[in-house]
C-alpha atoms as a PDB file:
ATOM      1  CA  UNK A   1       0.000   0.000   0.000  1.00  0.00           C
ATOM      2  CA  UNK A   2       1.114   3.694  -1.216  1.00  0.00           C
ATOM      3  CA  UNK A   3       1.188   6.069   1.789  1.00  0.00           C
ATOM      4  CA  UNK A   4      -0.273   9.533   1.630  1.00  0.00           C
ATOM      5  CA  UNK A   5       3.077  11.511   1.856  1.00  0.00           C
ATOM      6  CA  UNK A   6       3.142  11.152  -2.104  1.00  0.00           C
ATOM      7  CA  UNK A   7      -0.380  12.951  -2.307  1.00  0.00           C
ATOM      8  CA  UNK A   8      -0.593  15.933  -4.235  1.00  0.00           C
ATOM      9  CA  UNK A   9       3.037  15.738  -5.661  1.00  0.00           C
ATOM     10  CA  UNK A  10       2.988  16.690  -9.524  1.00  0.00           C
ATOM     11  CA  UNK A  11       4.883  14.519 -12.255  1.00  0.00           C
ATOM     12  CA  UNK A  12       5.773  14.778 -16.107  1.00  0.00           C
ATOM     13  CA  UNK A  13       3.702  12.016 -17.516  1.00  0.00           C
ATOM     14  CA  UNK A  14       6.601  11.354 -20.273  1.00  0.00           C
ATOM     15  CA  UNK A  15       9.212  11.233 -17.393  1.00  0.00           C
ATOM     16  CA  UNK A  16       7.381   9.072 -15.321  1.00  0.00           C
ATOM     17  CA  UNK A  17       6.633   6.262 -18.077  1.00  0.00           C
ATOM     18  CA  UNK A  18       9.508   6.007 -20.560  1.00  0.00           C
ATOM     19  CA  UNK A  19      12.886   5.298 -20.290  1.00  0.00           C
ATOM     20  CA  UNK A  20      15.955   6.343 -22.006  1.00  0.00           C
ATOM     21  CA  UNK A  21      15.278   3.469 -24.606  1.00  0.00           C
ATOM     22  CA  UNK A  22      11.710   3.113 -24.682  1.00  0.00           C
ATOM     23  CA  UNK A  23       8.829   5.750 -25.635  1.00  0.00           C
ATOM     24  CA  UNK A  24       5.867   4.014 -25.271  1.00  0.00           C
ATOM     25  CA  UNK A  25       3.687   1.349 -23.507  1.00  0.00           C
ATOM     26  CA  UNK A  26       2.311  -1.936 -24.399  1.00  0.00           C
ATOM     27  CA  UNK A  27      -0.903  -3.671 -24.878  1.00  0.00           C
ATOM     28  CA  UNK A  28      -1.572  -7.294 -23.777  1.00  0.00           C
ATOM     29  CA  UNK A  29      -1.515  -8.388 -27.698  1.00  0.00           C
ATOM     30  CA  UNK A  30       1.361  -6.671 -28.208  1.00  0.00           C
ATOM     31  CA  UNK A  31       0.738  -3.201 -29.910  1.00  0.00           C
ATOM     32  CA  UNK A  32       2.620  -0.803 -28.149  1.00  0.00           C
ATOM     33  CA  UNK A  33       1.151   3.182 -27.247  1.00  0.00           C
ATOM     34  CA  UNK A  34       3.045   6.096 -27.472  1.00  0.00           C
ATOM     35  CA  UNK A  35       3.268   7.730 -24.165  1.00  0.00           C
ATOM     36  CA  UNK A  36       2.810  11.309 -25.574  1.00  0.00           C
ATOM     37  CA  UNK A  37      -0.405  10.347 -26.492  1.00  0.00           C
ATOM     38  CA  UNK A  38      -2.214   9.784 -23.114  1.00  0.00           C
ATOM     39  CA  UNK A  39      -1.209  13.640 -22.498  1.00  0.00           C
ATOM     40  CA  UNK A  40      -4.575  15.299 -20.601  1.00  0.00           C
ATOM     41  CA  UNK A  41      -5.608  12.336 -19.199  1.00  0.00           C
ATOM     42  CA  UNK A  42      -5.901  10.603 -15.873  1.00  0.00           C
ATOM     43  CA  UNK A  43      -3.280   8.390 -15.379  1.00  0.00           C
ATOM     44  CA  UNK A  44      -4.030   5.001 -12.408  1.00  0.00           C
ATOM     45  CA  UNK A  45      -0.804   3.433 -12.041  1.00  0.00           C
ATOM     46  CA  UNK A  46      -1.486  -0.226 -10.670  1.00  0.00           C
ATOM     47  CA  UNK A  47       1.022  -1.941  -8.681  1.00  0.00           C
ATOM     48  CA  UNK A  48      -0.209  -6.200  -8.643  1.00  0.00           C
ATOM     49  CA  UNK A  49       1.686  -9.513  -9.158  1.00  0.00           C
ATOM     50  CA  UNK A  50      -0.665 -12.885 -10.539  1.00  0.00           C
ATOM     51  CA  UNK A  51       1.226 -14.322  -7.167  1.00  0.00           C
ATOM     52  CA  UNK A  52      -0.729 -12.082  -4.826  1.00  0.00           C
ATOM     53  CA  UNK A  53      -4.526 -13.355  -3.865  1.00  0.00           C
ATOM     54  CA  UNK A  54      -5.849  -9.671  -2.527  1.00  0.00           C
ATOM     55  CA  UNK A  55      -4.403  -8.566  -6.373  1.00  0.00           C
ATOM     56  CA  UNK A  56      -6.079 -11.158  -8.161  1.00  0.00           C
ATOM     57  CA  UNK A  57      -9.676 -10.592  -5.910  1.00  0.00           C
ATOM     58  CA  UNK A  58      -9.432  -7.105  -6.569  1.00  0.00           C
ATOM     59  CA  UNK A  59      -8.163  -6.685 -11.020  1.00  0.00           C
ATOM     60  CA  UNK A  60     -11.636  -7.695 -11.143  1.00  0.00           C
ATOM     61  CA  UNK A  61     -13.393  -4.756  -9.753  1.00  0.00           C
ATOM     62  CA  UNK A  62     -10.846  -2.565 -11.400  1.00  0.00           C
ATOM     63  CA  UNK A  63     -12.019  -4.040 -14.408  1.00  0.00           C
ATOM     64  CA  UNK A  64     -15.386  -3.545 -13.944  1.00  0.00           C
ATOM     65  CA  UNK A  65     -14.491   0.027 -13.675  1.00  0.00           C
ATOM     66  CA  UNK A  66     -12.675   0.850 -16.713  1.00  0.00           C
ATOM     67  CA  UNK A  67     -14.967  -0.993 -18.636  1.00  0.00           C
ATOM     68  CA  UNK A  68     -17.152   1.574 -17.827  1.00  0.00           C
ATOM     69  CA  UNK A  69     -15.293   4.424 -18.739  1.00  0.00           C
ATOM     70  CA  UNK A  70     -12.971   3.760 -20.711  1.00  0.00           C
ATOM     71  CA  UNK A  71     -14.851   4.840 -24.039  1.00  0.00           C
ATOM     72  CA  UNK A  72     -14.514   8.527 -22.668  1.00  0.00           C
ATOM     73  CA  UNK A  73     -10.926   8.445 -23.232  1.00  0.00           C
ATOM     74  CA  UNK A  74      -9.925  10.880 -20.698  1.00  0.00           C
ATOM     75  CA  UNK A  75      -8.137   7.965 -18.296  1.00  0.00           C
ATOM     76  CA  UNK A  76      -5.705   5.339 -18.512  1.00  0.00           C
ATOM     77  CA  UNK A  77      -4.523   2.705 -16.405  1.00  0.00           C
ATOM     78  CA  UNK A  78      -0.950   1.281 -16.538  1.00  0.00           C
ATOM     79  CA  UNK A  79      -0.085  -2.118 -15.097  1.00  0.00           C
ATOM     80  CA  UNK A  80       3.609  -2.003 -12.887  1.00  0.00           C
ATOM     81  CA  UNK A  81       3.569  -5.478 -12.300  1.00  0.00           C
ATOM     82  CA  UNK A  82       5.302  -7.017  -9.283  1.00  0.00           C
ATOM     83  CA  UNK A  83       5.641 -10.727 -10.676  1.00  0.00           C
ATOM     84  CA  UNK A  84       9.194 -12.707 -11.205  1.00  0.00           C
ATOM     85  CA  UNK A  85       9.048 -13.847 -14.606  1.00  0.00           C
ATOM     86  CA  UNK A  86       7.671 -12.587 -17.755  1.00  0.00           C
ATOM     87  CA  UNK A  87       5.257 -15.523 -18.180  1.00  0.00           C
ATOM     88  CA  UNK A  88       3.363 -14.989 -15.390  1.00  0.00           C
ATOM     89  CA  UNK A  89       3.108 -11.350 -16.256  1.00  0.00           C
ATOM     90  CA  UNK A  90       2.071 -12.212 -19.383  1.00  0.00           C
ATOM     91  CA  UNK A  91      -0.847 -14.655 -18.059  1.00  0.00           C
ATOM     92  CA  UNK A  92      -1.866 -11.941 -15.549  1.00  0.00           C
ATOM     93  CA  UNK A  93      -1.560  -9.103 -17.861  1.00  0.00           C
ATOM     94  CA  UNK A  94      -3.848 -10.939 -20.441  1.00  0.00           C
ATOM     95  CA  UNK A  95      -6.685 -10.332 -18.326  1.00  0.00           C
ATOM     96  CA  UNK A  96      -6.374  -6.888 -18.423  1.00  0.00           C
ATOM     97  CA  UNK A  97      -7.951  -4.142 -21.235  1.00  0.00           C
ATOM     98  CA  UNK A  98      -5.180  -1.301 -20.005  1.00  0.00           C
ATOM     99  CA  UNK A  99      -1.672  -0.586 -20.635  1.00  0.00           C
ATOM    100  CA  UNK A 100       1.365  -1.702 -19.128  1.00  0.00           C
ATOM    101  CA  UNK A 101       5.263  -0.952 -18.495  1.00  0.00           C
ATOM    102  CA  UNK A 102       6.897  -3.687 -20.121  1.00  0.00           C
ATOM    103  CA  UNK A 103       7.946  -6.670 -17.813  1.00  0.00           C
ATOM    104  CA  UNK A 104      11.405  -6.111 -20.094  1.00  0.00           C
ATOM    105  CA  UNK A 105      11.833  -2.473 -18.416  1.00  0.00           C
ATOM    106  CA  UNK A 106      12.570  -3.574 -14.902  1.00  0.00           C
ATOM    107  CA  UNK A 107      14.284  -0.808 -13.911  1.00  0.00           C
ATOM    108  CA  UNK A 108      11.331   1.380 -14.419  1.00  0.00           C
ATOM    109  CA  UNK A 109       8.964   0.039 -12.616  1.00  0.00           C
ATOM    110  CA  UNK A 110      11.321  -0.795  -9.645  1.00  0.00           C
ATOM    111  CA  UNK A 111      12.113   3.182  -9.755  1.00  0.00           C
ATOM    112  CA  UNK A 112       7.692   3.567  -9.872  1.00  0.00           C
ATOM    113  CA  UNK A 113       7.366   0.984  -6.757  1.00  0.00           C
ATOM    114  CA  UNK A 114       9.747   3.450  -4.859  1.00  0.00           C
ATOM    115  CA  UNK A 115       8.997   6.594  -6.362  1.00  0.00           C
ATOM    116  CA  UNK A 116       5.067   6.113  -4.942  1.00  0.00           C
ATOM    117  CA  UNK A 117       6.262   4.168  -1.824  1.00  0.00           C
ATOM    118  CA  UNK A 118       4.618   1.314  -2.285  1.00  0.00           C
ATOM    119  CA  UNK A 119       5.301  -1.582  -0.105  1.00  0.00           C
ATOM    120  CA  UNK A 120       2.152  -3.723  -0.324  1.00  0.00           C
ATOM    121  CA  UNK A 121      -0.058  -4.686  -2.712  1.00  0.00           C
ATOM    122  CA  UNK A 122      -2.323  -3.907  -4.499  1.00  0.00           C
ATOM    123  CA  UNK A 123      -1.763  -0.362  -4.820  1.00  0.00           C
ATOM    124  CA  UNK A 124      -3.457   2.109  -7.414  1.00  0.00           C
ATOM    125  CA  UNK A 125      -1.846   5.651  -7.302  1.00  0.00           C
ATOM    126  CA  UNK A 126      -4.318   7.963  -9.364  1.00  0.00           C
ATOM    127  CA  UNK A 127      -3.081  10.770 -11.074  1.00  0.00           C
ATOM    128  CA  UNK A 128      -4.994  14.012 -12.588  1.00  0.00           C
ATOM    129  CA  UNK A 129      -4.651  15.270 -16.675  1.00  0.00           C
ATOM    130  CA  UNK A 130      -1.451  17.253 -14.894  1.00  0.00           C
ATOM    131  CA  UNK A 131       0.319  14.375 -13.465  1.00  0.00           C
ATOM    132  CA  UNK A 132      -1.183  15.651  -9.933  1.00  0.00           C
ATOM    133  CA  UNK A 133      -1.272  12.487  -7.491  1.00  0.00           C
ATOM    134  CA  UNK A 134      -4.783  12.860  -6.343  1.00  0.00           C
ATOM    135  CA  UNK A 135      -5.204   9.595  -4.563  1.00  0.00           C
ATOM    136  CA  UNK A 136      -2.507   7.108  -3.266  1.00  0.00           C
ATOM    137  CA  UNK A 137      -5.362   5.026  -1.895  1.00  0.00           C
ATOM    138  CA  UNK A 138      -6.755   4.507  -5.416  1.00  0.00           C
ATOM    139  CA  UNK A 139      -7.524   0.688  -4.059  1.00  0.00           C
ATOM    140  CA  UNK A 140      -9.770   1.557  -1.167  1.00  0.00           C
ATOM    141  CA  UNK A 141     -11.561   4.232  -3.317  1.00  0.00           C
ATOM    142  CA  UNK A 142     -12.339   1.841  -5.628  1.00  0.00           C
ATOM    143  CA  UNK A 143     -13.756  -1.083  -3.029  1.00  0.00           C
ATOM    144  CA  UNK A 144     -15.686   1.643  -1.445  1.00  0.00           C
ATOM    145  CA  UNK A 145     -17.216   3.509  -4.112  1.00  0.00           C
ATOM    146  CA  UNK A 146     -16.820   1.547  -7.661  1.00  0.00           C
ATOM    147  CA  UNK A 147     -18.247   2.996 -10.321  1.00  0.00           C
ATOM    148  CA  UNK A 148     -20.258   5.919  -8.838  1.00  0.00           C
ATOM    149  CA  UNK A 149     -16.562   7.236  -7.212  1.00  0.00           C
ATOM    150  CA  UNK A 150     -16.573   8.673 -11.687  1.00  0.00           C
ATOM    151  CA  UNK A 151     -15.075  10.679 -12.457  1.00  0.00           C
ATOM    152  CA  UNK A 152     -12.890  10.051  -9.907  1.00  0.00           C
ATOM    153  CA  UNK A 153     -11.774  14.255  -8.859  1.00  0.00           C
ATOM    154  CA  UNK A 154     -10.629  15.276  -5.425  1.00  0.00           C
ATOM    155  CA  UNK A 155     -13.673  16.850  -5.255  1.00  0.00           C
ATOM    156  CA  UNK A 156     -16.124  13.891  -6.211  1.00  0.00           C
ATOM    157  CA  UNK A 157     -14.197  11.677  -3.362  1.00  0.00           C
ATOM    158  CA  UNK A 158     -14.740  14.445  -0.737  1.00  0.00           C
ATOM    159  CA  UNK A 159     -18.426  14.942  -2.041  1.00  0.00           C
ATOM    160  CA  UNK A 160     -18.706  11.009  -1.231  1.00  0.00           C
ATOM    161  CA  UNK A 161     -17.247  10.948   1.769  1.00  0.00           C
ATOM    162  CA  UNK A 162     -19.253  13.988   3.283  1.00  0.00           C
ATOM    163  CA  UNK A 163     -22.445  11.395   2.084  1.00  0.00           C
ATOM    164  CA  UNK A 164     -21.449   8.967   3.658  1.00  0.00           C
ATOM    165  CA  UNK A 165     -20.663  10.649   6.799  1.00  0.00           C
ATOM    166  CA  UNK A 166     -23.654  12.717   7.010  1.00  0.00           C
ATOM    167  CA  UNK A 167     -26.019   9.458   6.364  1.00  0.00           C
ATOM    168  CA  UNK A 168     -23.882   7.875   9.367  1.00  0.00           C
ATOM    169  CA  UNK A 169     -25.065  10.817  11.470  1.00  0.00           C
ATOM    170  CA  UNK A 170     -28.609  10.486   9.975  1.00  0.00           C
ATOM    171  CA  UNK A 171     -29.198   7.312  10.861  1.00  0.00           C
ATOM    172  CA  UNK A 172     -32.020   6.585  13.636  1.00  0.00           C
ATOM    173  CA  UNK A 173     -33.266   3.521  15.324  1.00  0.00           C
ATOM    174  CA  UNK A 174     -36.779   4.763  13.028  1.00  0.00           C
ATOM    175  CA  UNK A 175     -34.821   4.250   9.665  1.00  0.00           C
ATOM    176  CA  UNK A 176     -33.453   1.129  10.759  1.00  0.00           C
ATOM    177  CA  UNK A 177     -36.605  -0.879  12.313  1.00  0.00           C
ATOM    178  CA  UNK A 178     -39.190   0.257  10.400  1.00  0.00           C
ATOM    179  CA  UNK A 179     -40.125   1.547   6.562  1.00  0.00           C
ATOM    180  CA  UNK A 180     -42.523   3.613   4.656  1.00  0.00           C
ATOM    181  CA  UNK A 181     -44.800   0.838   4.141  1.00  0.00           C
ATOM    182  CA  UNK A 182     -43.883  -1.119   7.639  1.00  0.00           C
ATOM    183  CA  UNK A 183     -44.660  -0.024  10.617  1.00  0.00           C
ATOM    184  CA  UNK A 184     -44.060  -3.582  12.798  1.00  0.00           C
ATOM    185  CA  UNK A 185     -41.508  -6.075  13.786  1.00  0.00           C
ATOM    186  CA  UNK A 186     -41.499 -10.386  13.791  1.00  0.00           C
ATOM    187  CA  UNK A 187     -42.218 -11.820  17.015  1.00  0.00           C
ATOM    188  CA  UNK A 188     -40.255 -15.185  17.945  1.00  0.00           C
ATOM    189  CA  UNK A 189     -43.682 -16.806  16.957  1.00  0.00           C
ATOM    190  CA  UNK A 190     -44.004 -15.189  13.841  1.00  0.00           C
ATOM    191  CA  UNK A 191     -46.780 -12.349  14.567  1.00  0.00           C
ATOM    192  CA  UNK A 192     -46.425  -8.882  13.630  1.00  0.00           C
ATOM    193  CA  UNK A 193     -46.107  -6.806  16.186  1.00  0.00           C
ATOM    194  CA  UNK A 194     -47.185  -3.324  15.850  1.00  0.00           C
ATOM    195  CA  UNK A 195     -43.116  -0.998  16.698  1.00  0.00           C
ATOM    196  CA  UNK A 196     -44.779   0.525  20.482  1.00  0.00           C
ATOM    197  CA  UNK A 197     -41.891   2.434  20.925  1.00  0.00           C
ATOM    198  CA  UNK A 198     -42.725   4.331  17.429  1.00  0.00           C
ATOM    199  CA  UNK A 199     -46.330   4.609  18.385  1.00  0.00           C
ATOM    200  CA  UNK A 200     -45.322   5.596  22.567  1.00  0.00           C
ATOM    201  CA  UNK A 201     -42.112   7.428  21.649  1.00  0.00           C
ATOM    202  CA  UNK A 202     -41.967   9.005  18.070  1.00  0.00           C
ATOM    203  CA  UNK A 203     -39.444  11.822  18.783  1.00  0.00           C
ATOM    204  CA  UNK A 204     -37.433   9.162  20.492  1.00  0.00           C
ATOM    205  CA  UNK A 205     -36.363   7.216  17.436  1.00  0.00           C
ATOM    206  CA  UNK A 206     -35.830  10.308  15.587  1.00  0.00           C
ATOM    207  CA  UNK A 207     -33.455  11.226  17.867  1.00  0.00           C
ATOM    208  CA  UNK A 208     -31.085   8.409  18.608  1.00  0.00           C
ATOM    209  CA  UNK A 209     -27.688   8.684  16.755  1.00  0.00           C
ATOM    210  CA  UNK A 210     -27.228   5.254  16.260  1.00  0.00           C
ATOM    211  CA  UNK A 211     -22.942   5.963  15.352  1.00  0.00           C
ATOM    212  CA  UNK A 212     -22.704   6.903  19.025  1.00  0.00           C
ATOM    213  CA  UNK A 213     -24.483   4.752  21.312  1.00  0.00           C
ATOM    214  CA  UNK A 214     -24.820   0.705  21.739  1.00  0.00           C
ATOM    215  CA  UNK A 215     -27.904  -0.594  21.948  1.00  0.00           C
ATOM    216  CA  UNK A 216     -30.104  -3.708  23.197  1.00  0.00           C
ATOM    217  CA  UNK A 217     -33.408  -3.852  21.448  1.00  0.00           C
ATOM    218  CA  UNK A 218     -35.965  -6.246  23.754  1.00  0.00           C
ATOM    219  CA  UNK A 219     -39.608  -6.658  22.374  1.00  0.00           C
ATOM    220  CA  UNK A 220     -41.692  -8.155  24.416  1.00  0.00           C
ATOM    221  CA  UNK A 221     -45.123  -9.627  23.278  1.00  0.00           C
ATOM    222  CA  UNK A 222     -47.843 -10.405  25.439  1.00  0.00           C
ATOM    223  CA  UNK A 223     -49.528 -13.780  25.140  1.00  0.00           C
END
Protein backbone atom coordinates (compact mmCIF):
# COMPACT_ATOMS: atom_id res chain seq x y z
CA UNK A 1 0.00 0.00 0.00
CA UNK A 2 1.11 3.69 -1.22
CA UNK A 3 1.19 6.07 1.79
CA UNK A 4 -0.27 9.53 1.63
CA UNK A 5 3.08 11.51 1.86
CA UNK A 6 3.14 11.15 -2.10
CA UNK A 7 -0.38 12.95 -2.31
CA UNK A 8 -0.59 15.93 -4.23
CA UNK A 9 3.04 15.74 -5.66
CA UNK A 10 2.99 16.69 -9.52
CA UNK A 11 4.88 14.52 -12.26
CA UNK A 12 5.77 14.78 -16.11
CA UNK A 13 3.70 12.02 -17.52
CA UNK A 14 6.60 11.35 -20.27
CA UNK A 15 9.21 11.23 -17.39
CA UNK A 16 7.38 9.07 -15.32
CA UNK A 17 6.63 6.26 -18.08
CA UNK A 18 9.51 6.01 -20.56
CA UNK A 19 12.89 5.30 -20.29
CA UNK A 20 15.96 6.34 -22.01
CA UNK A 21 15.28 3.47 -24.61
CA UNK A 22 11.71 3.11 -24.68
CA UNK A 23 8.83 5.75 -25.64
CA UNK A 24 5.87 4.01 -25.27
CA UNK A 25 3.69 1.35 -23.51
CA UNK A 26 2.31 -1.94 -24.40
CA UNK A 27 -0.90 -3.67 -24.88
CA UNK A 28 -1.57 -7.29 -23.78
CA UNK A 29 -1.52 -8.39 -27.70
CA UNK A 30 1.36 -6.67 -28.21
CA UNK A 31 0.74 -3.20 -29.91
CA UNK A 32 2.62 -0.80 -28.15
CA UNK A 33 1.15 3.18 -27.25
CA UNK A 34 3.05 6.10 -27.47
CA UNK A 35 3.27 7.73 -24.17
CA UNK A 36 2.81 11.31 -25.57
CA UNK A 37 -0.40 10.35 -26.49
CA UNK A 38 -2.21 9.78 -23.11
CA UNK A 39 -1.21 13.64 -22.50
CA UNK A 40 -4.57 15.30 -20.60
CA UNK A 41 -5.61 12.34 -19.20
CA UNK A 42 -5.90 10.60 -15.87
CA UNK A 43 -3.28 8.39 -15.38
CA UNK A 44 -4.03 5.00 -12.41
CA UNK A 45 -0.80 3.43 -12.04
CA UNK A 46 -1.49 -0.23 -10.67
CA UNK A 47 1.02 -1.94 -8.68
CA UNK A 48 -0.21 -6.20 -8.64
CA UNK A 49 1.69 -9.51 -9.16
CA UNK A 50 -0.66 -12.88 -10.54
CA UNK A 51 1.23 -14.32 -7.17
CA UNK A 52 -0.73 -12.08 -4.83
CA UNK A 53 -4.53 -13.36 -3.87
CA UNK A 54 -5.85 -9.67 -2.53
CA UNK A 55 -4.40 -8.57 -6.37
CA UNK A 56 -6.08 -11.16 -8.16
CA UNK A 57 -9.68 -10.59 -5.91
CA UNK A 58 -9.43 -7.11 -6.57
CA UNK A 59 -8.16 -6.68 -11.02
CA UNK A 60 -11.64 -7.69 -11.14
CA UNK A 61 -13.39 -4.76 -9.75
CA UNK A 62 -10.85 -2.57 -11.40
CA UNK A 63 -12.02 -4.04 -14.41
CA UNK A 64 -15.39 -3.55 -13.94
CA UNK A 65 -14.49 0.03 -13.67
CA UNK A 66 -12.67 0.85 -16.71
CA UNK A 67 -14.97 -0.99 -18.64
CA UNK A 68 -17.15 1.57 -17.83
CA UNK A 69 -15.29 4.42 -18.74
CA UNK A 70 -12.97 3.76 -20.71
CA UNK A 71 -14.85 4.84 -24.04
CA UNK A 72 -14.51 8.53 -22.67
CA UNK A 73 -10.93 8.44 -23.23
CA UNK A 74 -9.92 10.88 -20.70
CA UNK A 75 -8.14 7.97 -18.30
CA UNK A 76 -5.70 5.34 -18.51
CA UNK A 77 -4.52 2.70 -16.40
CA UNK A 78 -0.95 1.28 -16.54
CA UNK A 79 -0.08 -2.12 -15.10
CA UNK A 80 3.61 -2.00 -12.89
CA UNK A 81 3.57 -5.48 -12.30
CA UNK A 82 5.30 -7.02 -9.28
CA UNK A 83 5.64 -10.73 -10.68
CA UNK A 84 9.19 -12.71 -11.21
CA UNK A 85 9.05 -13.85 -14.61
CA UNK A 86 7.67 -12.59 -17.76
CA UNK A 87 5.26 -15.52 -18.18
CA UNK A 88 3.36 -14.99 -15.39
CA UNK A 89 3.11 -11.35 -16.26
CA UNK A 90 2.07 -12.21 -19.38
CA UNK A 91 -0.85 -14.65 -18.06
CA UNK A 92 -1.87 -11.94 -15.55
CA UNK A 93 -1.56 -9.10 -17.86
CA UNK A 94 -3.85 -10.94 -20.44
CA UNK A 95 -6.69 -10.33 -18.33
CA UNK A 96 -6.37 -6.89 -18.42
CA UNK A 97 -7.95 -4.14 -21.24
CA UNK A 98 -5.18 -1.30 -20.01
CA UNK A 99 -1.67 -0.59 -20.64
CA UNK A 100 1.36 -1.70 -19.13
CA UNK A 101 5.26 -0.95 -18.50
CA UNK A 102 6.90 -3.69 -20.12
CA UNK A 103 7.95 -6.67 -17.81
CA UNK A 104 11.41 -6.11 -20.09
CA UNK A 105 11.83 -2.47 -18.42
CA UNK A 106 12.57 -3.57 -14.90
CA UNK A 107 14.28 -0.81 -13.91
CA UNK A 108 11.33 1.38 -14.42
CA UNK A 109 8.96 0.04 -12.62
CA UNK A 110 11.32 -0.79 -9.64
CA UNK A 111 12.11 3.18 -9.76
CA UNK A 112 7.69 3.57 -9.87
CA UNK A 113 7.37 0.98 -6.76
CA UNK A 114 9.75 3.45 -4.86
CA UNK A 115 9.00 6.59 -6.36
CA UNK A 116 5.07 6.11 -4.94
CA UNK A 117 6.26 4.17 -1.82
CA UNK A 118 4.62 1.31 -2.29
CA UNK A 119 5.30 -1.58 -0.11
CA UNK A 120 2.15 -3.72 -0.32
CA UNK A 121 -0.06 -4.69 -2.71
CA UNK A 122 -2.32 -3.91 -4.50
CA UNK A 123 -1.76 -0.36 -4.82
CA UNK A 124 -3.46 2.11 -7.41
CA UNK A 125 -1.85 5.65 -7.30
CA UNK A 126 -4.32 7.96 -9.36
CA UNK A 127 -3.08 10.77 -11.07
CA UNK A 128 -4.99 14.01 -12.59
CA UNK A 129 -4.65 15.27 -16.68
CA UNK A 130 -1.45 17.25 -14.89
CA UNK A 131 0.32 14.37 -13.46
CA UNK A 132 -1.18 15.65 -9.93
CA UNK A 133 -1.27 12.49 -7.49
CA UNK A 134 -4.78 12.86 -6.34
CA UNK A 135 -5.20 9.60 -4.56
CA UNK A 136 -2.51 7.11 -3.27
CA UNK A 137 -5.36 5.03 -1.90
CA UNK A 138 -6.75 4.51 -5.42
CA UNK A 139 -7.52 0.69 -4.06
CA UNK A 140 -9.77 1.56 -1.17
CA UNK A 141 -11.56 4.23 -3.32
CA UNK A 142 -12.34 1.84 -5.63
CA UNK A 143 -13.76 -1.08 -3.03
CA UNK A 144 -15.69 1.64 -1.44
CA UNK A 145 -17.22 3.51 -4.11
CA UNK A 146 -16.82 1.55 -7.66
CA UNK A 147 -18.25 3.00 -10.32
CA UNK A 148 -20.26 5.92 -8.84
CA UNK A 149 -16.56 7.24 -7.21
CA UNK A 150 -16.57 8.67 -11.69
CA UNK A 151 -15.08 10.68 -12.46
CA UNK A 152 -12.89 10.05 -9.91
CA UNK A 153 -11.77 14.25 -8.86
CA UNK A 154 -10.63 15.28 -5.43
CA UNK A 155 -13.67 16.85 -5.26
CA UNK A 156 -16.12 13.89 -6.21
CA UNK A 157 -14.20 11.68 -3.36
CA UNK A 158 -14.74 14.45 -0.74
CA UNK A 159 -18.43 14.94 -2.04
CA UNK A 160 -18.71 11.01 -1.23
CA UNK A 161 -17.25 10.95 1.77
CA UNK A 162 -19.25 13.99 3.28
CA UNK A 163 -22.44 11.39 2.08
CA UNK A 164 -21.45 8.97 3.66
CA UNK A 165 -20.66 10.65 6.80
CA UNK A 166 -23.65 12.72 7.01
CA UNK A 167 -26.02 9.46 6.36
CA UNK A 168 -23.88 7.87 9.37
CA UNK A 169 -25.06 10.82 11.47
CA UNK A 170 -28.61 10.49 9.98
CA UNK A 171 -29.20 7.31 10.86
CA UNK A 172 -32.02 6.58 13.64
CA UNK A 173 -33.27 3.52 15.32
CA UNK A 174 -36.78 4.76 13.03
CA UNK A 175 -34.82 4.25 9.67
CA UNK A 176 -33.45 1.13 10.76
CA UNK A 177 -36.60 -0.88 12.31
CA UNK A 178 -39.19 0.26 10.40
CA UNK A 179 -40.12 1.55 6.56
CA UNK A 180 -42.52 3.61 4.66
CA UNK A 181 -44.80 0.84 4.14
CA UNK A 182 -43.88 -1.12 7.64
CA UNK A 183 -44.66 -0.02 10.62
CA UNK A 184 -44.06 -3.58 12.80
CA UNK A 185 -41.51 -6.08 13.79
CA UNK A 186 -41.50 -10.39 13.79
CA UNK A 187 -42.22 -11.82 17.02
CA UNK A 188 -40.26 -15.19 17.94
CA UNK A 189 -43.68 -16.81 16.96
CA UNK A 190 -44.00 -15.19 13.84
CA UNK A 191 -46.78 -12.35 14.57
CA UNK A 192 -46.42 -8.88 13.63
CA UNK A 193 -46.11 -6.81 16.19
CA UNK A 194 -47.18 -3.32 15.85
CA UNK A 195 -43.12 -1.00 16.70
CA UNK A 196 -44.78 0.52 20.48
CA UNK A 197 -41.89 2.43 20.93
CA UNK A 198 -42.72 4.33 17.43
CA UNK A 199 -46.33 4.61 18.38
CA UNK A 200 -45.32 5.60 22.57
CA UNK A 201 -42.11 7.43 21.65
CA UNK A 202 -41.97 9.00 18.07
CA UNK A 203 -39.44 11.82 18.78
CA UNK A 204 -37.43 9.16 20.49
CA UNK A 205 -36.36 7.22 17.44
CA UNK A 206 -35.83 10.31 15.59
CA UNK A 207 -33.45 11.23 17.87
CA UNK A 208 -31.09 8.41 18.61
CA UNK A 209 -27.69 8.68 16.76
CA UNK A 210 -27.23 5.25 16.26
CA UNK A 211 -22.94 5.96 15.35
CA UNK A 212 -22.70 6.90 19.02
CA UNK A 213 -24.48 4.75 21.31
CA UNK A 214 -24.82 0.70 21.74
CA UNK A 215 -27.90 -0.59 21.95
CA UNK A 216 -30.10 -3.71 23.20
CA UNK A 217 -33.41 -3.85 21.45
CA UNK A 218 -35.97 -6.25 23.75
CA UNK A 219 -39.61 -6.66 22.37
CA UNK A 220 -41.69 -8.15 24.42
CA UNK A 221 -45.12 -9.63 23.28
CA UNK A 222 -47.84 -10.41 25.44
CA UNK A 223 -49.53 -13.78 25.14
Amino acid sequence: MATDQIDGVSHDLVLLLTSEDRDFLVRNNGDQVKVESLKGKKIWLYFSASWCGPCRQFTPKLVEVYDEFSSKGDFEIIFVSRDKGDQLFNEYFSKMPWLAIPFSDSDKRDHLKKLFKVRGIPSLAMLDESGKVLSSDGVQIIKEYGVEGHPFTAEKIKELKEKEETAKKEQSLRSILVSQSRDYVISADGRKVSFTGAALYPNILDTVDLTSMSLNLVFIVSS
